[in-house]
N, C-alpha and C. Protein backbone atom coordinates (compact mmCIF):
# COMPACT_ATOMS: atom_id res chain seq x y z
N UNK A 1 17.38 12.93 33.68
CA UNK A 1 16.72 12.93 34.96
C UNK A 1 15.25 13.32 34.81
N UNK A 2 14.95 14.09 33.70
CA UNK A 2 13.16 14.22 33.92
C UNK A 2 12.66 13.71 33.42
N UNK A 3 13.21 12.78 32.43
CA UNK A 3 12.51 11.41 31.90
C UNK A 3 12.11 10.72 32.63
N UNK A 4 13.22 10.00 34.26
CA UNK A 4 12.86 9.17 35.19
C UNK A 4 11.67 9.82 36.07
N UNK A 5 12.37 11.36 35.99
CA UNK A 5 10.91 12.00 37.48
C UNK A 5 9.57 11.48 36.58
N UNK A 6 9.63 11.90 35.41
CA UNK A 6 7.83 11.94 34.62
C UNK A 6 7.60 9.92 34.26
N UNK A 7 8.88 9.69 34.47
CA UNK A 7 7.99 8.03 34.22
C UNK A 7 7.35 7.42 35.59
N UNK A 8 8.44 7.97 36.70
CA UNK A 8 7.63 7.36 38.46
C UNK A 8 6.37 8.26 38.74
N UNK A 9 6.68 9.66 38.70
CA UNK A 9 4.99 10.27 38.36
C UNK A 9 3.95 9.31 37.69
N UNK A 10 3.83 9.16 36.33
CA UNK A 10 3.04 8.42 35.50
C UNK A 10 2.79 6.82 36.32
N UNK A 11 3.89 6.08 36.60
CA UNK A 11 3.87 4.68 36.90
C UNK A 11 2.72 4.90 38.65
N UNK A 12 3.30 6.09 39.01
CA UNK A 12 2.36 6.26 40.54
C UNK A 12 1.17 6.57 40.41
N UNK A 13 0.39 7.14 39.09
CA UNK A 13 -0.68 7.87 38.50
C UNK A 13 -1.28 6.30 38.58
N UNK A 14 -0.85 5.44 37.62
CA UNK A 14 -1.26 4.61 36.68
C UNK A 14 -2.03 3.64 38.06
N UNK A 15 -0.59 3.29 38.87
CA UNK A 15 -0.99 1.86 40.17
C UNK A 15 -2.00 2.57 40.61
N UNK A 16 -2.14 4.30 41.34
CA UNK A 16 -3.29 4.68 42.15
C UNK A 16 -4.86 4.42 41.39
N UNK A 17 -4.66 4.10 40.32
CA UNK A 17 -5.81 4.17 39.83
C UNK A 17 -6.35 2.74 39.55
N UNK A 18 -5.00 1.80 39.26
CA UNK A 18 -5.29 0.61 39.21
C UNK A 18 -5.72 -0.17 40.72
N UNK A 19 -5.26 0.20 41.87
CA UNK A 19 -5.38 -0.19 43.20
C UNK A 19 -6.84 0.25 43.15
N UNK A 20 -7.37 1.44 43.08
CA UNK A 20 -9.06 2.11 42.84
C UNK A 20 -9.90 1.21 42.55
N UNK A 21 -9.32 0.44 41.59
CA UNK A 21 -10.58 -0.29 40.42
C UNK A 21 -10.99 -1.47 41.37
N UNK A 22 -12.79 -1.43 41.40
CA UNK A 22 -13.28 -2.15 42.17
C UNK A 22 -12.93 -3.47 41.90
N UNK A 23 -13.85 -4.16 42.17
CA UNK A 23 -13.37 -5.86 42.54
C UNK A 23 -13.76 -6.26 41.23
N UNK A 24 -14.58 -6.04 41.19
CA UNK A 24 -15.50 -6.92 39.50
C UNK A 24 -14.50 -6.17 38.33
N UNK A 25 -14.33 -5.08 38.26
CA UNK A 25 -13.41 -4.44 36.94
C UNK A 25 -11.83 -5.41 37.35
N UNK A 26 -11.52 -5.19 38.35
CA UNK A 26 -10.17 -5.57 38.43
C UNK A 26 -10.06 -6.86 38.09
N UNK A 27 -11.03 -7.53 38.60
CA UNK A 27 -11.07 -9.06 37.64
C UNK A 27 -11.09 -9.32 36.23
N UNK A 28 -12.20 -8.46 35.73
CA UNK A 28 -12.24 -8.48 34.18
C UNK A 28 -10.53 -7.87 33.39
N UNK A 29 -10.68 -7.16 34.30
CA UNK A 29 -8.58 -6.54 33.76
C UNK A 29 -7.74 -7.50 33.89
N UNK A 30 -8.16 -8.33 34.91
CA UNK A 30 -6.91 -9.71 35.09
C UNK A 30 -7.46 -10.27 33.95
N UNK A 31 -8.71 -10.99 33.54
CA UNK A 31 -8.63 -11.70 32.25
C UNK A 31 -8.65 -10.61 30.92
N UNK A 32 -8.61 -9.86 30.49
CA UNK A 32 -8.77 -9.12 29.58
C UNK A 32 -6.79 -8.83 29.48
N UNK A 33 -6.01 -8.73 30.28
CA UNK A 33 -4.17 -8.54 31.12
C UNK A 33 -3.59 -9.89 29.84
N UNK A 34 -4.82 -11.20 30.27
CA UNK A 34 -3.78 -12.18 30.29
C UNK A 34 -4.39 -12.29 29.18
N UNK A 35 -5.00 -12.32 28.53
CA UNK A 35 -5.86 -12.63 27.01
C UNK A 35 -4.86 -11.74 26.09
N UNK A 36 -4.56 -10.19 26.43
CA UNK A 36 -3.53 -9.34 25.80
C UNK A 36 -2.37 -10.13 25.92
N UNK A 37 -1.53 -10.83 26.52
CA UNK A 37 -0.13 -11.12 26.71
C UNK A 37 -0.46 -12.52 25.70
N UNK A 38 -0.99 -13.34 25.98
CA UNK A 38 -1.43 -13.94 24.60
C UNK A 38 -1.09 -14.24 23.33
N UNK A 39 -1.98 -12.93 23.39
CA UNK A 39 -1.76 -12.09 21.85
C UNK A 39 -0.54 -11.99 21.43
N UNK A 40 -0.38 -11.11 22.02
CA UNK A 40 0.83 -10.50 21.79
C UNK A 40 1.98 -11.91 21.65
N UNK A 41 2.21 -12.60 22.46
CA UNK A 41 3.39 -13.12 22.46
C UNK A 41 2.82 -14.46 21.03
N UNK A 42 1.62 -14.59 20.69
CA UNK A 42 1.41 -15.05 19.20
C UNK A 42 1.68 -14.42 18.02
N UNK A 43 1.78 -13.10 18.91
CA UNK A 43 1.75 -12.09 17.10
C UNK A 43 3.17 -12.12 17.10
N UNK A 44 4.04 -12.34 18.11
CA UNK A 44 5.59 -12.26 18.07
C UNK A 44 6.18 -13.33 17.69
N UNK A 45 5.45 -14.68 17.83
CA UNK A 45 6.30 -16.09 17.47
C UNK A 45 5.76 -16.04 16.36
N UNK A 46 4.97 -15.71 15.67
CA UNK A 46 4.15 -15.38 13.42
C UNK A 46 5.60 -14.58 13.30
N UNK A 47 6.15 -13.17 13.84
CA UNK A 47 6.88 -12.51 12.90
C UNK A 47 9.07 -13.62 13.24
N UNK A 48 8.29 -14.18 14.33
CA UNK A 48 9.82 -14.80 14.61
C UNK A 48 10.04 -15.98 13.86
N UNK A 49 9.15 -16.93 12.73
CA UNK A 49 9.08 -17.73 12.05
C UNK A 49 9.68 -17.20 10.94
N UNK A 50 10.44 -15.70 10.75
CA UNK A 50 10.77 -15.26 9.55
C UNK A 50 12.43 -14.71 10.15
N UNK A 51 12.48 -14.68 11.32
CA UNK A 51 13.78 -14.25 11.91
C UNK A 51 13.62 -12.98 12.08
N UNK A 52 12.81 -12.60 12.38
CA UNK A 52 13.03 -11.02 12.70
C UNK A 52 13.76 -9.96 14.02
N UNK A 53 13.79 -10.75 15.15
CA UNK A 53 15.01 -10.51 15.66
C UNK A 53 16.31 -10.29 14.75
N UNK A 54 16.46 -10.69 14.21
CA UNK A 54 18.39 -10.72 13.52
C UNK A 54 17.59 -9.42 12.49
N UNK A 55 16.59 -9.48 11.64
CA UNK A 55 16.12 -8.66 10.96
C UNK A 55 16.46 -6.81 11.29
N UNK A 56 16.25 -7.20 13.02
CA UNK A 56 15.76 -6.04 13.94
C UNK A 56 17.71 -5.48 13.74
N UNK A 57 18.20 -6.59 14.57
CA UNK A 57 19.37 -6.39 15.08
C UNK A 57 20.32 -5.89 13.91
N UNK A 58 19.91 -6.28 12.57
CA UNK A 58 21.10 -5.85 11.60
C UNK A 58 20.93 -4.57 11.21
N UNK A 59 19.33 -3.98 11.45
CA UNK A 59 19.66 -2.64 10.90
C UNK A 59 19.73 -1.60 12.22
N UNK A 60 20.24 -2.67 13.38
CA UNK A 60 20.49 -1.50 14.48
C UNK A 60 18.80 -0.85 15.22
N UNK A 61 17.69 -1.78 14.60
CA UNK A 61 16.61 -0.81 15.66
C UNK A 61 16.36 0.36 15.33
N UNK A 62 16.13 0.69 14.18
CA UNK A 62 15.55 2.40 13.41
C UNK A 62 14.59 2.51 14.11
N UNK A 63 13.73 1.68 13.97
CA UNK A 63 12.60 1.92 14.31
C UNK A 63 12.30 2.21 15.92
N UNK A 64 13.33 2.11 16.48
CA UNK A 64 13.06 2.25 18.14
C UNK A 64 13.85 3.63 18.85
N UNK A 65 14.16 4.65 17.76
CA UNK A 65 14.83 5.83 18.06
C UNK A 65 13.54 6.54 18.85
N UNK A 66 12.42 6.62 18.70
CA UNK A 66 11.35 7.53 20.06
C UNK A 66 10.57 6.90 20.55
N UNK A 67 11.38 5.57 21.00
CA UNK A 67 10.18 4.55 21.94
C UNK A 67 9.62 5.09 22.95
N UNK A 68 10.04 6.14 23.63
CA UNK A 68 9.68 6.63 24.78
C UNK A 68 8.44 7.02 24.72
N UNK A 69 7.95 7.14 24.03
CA UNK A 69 6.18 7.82 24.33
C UNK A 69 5.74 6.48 23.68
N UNK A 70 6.16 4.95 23.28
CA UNK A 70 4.88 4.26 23.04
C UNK A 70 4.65 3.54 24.28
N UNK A 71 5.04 3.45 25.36
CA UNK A 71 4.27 2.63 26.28
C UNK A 71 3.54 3.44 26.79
N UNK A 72 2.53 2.69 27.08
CA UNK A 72 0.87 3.37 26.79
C UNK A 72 0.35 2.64 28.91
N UNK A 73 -0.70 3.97 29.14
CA UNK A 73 -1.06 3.27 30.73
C UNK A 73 -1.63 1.96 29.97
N UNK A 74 -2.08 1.76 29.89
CA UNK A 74 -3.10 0.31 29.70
C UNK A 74 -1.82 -0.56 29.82
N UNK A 75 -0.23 -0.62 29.00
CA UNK A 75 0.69 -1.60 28.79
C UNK A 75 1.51 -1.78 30.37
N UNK A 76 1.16 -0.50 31.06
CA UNK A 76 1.63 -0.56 32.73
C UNK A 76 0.62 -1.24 33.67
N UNK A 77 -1.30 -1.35 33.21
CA UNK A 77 -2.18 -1.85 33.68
C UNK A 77 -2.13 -3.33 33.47
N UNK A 78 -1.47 -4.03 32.35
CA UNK A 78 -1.24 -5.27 32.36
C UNK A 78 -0.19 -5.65 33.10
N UNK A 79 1.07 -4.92 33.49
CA UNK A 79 2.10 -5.48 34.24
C UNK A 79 1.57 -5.88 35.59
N UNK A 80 0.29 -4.58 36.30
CA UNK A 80 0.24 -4.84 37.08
C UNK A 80 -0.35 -5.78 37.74
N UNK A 81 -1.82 -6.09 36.33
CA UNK A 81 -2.94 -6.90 36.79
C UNK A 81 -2.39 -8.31 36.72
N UNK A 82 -0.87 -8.33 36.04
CA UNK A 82 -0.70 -9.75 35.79
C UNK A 82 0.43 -9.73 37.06
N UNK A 83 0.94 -9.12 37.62
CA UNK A 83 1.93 -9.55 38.36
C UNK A 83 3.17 -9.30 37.98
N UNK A 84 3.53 -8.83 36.93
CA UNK A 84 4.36 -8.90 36.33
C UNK A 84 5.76 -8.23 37.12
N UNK A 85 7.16 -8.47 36.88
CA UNK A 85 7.83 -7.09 37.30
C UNK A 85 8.21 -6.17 36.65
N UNK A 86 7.96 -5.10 36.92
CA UNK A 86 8.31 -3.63 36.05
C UNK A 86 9.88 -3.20 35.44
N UNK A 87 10.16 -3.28 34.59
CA UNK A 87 11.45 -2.85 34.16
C UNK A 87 11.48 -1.77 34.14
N UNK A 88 12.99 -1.21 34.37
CA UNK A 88 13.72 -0.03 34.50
C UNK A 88 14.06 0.63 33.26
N UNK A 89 13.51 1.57 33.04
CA UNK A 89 13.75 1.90 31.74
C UNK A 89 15.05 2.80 31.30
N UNK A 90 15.79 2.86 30.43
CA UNK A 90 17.70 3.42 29.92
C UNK A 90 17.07 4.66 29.08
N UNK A 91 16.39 5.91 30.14
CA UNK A 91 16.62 7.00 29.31
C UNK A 91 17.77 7.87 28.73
N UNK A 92 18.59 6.79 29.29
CA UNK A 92 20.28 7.67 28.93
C UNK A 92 20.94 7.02 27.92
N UNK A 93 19.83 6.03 26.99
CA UNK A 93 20.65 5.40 25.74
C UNK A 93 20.63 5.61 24.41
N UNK A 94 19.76 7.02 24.01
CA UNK A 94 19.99 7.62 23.23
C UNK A 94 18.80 6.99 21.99
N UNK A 95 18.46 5.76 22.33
CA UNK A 95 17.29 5.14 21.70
C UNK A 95 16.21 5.18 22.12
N UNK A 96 15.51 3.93 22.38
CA UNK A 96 14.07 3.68 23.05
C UNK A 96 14.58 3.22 24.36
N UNK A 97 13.91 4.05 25.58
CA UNK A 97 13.94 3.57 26.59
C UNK A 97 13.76 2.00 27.21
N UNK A 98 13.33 1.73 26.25
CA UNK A 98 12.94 -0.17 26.94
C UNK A 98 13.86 -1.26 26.17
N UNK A 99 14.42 -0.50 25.54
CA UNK A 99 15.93 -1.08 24.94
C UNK A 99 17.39 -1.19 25.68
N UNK A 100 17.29 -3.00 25.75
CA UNK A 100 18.71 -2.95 26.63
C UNK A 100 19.56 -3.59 26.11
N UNK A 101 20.69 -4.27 26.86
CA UNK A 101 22.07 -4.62 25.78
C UNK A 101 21.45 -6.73 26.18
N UNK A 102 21.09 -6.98 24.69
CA UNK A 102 20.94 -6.28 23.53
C UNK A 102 19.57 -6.90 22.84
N UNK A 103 19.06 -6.64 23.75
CA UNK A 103 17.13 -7.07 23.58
C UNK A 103 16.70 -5.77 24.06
N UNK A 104 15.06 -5.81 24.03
CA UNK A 104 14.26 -5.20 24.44
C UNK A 104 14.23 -5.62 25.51
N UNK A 105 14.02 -4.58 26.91
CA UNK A 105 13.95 -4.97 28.29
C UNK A 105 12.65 -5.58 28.33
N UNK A 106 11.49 -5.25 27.44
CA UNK A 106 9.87 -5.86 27.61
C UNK A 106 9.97 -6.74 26.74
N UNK A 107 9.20 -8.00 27.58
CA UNK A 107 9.23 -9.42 27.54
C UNK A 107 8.20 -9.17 26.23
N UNK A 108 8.17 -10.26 25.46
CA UNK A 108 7.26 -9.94 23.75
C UNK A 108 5.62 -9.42 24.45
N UNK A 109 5.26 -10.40 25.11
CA UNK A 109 3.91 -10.16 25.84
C UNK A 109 3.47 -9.28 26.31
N UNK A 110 4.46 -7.75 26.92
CA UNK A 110 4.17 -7.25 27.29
C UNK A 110 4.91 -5.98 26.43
N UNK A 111 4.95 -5.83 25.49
CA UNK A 111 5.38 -4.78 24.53
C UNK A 111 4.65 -3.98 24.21
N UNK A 112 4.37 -2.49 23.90
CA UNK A 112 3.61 -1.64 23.55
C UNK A 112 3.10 -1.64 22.05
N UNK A 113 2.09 -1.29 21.91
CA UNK A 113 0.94 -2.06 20.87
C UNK A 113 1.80 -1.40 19.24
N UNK A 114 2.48 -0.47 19.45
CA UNK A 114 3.24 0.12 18.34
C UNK A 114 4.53 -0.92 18.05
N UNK A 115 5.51 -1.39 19.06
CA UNK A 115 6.31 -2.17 18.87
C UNK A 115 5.97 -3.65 18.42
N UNK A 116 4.82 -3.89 19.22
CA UNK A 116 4.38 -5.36 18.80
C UNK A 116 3.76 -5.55 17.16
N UNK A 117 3.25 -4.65 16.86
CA UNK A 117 2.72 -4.49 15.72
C UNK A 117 3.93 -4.22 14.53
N UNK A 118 4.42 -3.52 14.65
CA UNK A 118 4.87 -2.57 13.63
C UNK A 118 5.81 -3.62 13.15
N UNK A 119 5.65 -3.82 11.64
CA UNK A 119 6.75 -5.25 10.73
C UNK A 119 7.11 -3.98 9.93
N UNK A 120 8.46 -3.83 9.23
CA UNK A 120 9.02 -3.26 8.48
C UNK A 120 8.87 -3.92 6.81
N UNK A 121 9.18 -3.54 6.07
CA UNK A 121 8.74 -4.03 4.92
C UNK A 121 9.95 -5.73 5.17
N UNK A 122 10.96 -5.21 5.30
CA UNK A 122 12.01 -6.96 5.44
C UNK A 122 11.38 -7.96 6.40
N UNK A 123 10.49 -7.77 7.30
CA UNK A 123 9.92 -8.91 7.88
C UNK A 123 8.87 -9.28 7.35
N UNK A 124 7.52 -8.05 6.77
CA UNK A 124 6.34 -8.10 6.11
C UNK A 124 6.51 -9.13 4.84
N UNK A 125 7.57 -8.65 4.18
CA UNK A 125 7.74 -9.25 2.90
C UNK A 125 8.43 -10.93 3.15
N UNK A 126 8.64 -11.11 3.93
CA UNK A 126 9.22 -12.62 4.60
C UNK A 126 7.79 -13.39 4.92
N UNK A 127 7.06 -12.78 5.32
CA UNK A 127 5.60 -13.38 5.59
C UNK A 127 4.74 -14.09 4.15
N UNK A 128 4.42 -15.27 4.92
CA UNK A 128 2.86 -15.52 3.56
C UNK A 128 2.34 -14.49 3.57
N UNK A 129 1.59 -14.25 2.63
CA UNK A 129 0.61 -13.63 2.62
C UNK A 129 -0.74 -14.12 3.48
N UNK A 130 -1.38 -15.34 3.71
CA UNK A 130 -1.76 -15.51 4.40
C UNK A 130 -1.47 -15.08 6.13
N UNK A 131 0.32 -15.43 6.37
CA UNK A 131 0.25 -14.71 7.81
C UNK A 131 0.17 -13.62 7.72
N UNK A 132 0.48 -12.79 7.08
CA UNK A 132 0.20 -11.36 6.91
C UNK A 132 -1.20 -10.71 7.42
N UNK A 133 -1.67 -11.91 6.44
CA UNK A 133 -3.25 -11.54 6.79
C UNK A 133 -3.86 -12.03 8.51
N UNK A 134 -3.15 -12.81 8.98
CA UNK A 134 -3.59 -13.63 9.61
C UNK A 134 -3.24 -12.26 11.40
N UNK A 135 -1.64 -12.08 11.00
CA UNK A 135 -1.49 -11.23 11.20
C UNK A 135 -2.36 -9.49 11.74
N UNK A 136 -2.73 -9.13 10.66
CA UNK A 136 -3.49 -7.61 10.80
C UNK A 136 -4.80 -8.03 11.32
N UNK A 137 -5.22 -9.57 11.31
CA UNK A 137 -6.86 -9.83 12.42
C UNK A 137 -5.95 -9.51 13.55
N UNK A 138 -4.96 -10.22 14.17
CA UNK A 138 -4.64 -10.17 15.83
C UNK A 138 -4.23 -8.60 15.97
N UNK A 139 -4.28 -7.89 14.71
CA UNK A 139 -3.91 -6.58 15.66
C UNK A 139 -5.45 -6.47 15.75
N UNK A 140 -6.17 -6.45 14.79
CA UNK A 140 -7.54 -5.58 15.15
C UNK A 140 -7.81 -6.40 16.44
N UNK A 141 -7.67 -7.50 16.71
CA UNK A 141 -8.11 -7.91 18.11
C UNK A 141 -7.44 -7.34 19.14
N UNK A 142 -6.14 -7.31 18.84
CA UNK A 142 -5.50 -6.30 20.22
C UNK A 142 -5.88 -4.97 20.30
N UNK A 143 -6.57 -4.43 19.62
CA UNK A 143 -6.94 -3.02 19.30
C UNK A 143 -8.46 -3.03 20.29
N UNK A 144 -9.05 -4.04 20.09
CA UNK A 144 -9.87 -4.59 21.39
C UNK A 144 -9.89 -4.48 22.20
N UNK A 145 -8.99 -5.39 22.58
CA UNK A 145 -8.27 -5.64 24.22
C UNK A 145 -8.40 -4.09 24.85
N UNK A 146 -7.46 -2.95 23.98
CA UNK A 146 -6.76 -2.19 24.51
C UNK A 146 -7.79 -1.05 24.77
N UNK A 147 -8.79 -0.98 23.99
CA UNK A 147 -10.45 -0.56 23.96
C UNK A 147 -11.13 -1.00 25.02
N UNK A 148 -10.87 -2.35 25.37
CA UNK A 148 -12.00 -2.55 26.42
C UNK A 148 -10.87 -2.48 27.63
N UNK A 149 -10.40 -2.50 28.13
CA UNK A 149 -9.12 -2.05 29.08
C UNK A 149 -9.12 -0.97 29.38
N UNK A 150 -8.63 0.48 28.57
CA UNK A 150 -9.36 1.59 28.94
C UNK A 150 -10.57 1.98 29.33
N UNK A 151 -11.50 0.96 28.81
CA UNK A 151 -13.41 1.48 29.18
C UNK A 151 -13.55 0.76 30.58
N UNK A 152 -12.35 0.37 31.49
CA UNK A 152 -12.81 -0.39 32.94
C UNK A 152 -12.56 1.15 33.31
N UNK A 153 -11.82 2.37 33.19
CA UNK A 153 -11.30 3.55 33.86
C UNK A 153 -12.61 4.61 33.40
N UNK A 154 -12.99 5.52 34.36
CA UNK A 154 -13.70 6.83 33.87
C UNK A 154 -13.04 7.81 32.95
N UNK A 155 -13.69 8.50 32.42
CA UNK A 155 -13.01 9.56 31.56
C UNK A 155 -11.83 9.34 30.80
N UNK A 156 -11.19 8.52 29.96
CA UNK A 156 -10.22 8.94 29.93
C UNK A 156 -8.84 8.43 30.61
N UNK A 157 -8.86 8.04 31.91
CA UNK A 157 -7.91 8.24 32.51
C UNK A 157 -6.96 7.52 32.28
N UNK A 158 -7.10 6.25 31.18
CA UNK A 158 -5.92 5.16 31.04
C UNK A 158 -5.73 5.41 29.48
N UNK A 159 -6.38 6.56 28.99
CA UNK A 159 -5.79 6.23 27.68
C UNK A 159 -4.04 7.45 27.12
N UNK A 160 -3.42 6.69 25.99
CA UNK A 160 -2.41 7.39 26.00
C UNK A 160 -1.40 6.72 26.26
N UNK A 161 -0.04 7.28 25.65
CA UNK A 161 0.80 7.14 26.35
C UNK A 161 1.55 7.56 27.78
N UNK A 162 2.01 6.92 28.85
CA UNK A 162 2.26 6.63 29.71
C UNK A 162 3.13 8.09 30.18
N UNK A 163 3.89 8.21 29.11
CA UNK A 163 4.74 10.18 29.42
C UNK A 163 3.87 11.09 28.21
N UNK A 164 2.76 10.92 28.06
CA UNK A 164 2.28 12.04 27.30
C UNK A 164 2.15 13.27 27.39
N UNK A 165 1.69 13.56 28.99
CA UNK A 165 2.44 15.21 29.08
C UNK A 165 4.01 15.75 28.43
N UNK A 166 4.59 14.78 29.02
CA UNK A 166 6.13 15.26 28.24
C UNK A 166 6.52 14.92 26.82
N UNK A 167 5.75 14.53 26.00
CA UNK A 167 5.93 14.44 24.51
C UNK A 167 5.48 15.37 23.72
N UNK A 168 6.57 15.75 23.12
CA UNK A 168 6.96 17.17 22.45
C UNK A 168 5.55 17.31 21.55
N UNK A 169 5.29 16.66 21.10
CA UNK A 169 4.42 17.02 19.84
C UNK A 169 2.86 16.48 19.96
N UNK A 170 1.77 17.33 19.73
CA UNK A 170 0.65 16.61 19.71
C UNK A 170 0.40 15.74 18.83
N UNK A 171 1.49 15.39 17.44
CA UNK A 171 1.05 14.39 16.85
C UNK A 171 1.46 12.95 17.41
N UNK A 172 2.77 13.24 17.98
CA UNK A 172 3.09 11.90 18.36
C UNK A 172 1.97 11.54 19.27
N UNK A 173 1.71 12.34 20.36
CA UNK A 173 0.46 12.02 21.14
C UNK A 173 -0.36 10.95 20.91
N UNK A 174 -1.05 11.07 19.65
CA UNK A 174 -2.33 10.83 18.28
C UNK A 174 -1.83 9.52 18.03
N UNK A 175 -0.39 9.31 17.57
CA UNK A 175 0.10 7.99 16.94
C UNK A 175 0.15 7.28 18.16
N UNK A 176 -0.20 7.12 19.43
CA UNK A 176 0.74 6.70 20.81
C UNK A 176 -0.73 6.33 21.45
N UNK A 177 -2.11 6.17 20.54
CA UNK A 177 -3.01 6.41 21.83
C UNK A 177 -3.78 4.75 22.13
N UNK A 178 -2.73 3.82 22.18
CA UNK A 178 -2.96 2.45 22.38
C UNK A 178 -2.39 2.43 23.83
């Protein structure tokens, strides 16, 4: 239960600030929203040319045991600027909250910059080397995106993950700040 109170807190933080943003920023966020989803859903059909779904699914999703602190405000600022609808997140499944039976509840496009990114050595090593390479440019470009997305907000206010008050550790914090 205080997983859900601190994610509608955060999600109410995030819209009040996104509703704020004048006319000219909120535009540049709609194209800067849809330029990110893009991305993203290119950097996902490069690692799906190797099967990495089944990759994901055979070792059970290791990698998604503390998803909860990677969705980041900026990844809630694209749902909104695009229209998107917000999924419900399963803090009661013992994994990553945005994990459902038996996908990820977030559509590839709209995945948090840690999930979209992150290849394990069994998908990395399935890659050319060329996509590989081709690969680590679209992150530095999403690393962009997610740079100039935060700089439409004053101070601060969109960067981070989305429950960062409630994450135990200041390092995870540090690893989470896309």
């Amino acid at each position: 239960m205080k997983w859900e109170r601190e994610w509608g807190k955060a999600v109410s933080a995030v819209n009040a600030g996104f509703l704020a943003l004048p006319q000219e920023k909120a535009h540049r966020l709609h194209e800067l929203s849809r330029a990110m989803v893009a991305l993203k859903e290119r950097m996902q059909h490069l690692v799906a040319q190797v099967d990495a779904a089944e990759l994901c699914a055979g070792c059970g999703g290791a990698c998604c045991v503390c998803g909860k602190y990677h969705f980041a405000a900026v990844d809630l600022l694209v749902y909104l600027a695009t229209q998107e609808p917000l999924f419900t997140p399963r803090f009661d499944n013992g994994l990553c909250p945005y994990l459902g039976e038996p996908n990820c509840l977030v559509p590839a496009g709209y995945r948090p910059f840690n999930c979209i990114t992150f290849n394990c050595e069994l998908i990395e090593d399935r890659l050319a080397h060329s996509e590989v390479s081709r690969f680590y440019l679209m992150e530095r470009e999403l690393r962009e995106l997610y740079a100039e997305i935060r700089s439409l907000f004053p101070c601060g206010a969109m960067d981070g993950s989305l429950l960062r008050d409630a994450a135990p550790s200041p390092i995870l914090r540090t690893t989470t700040a896309f």
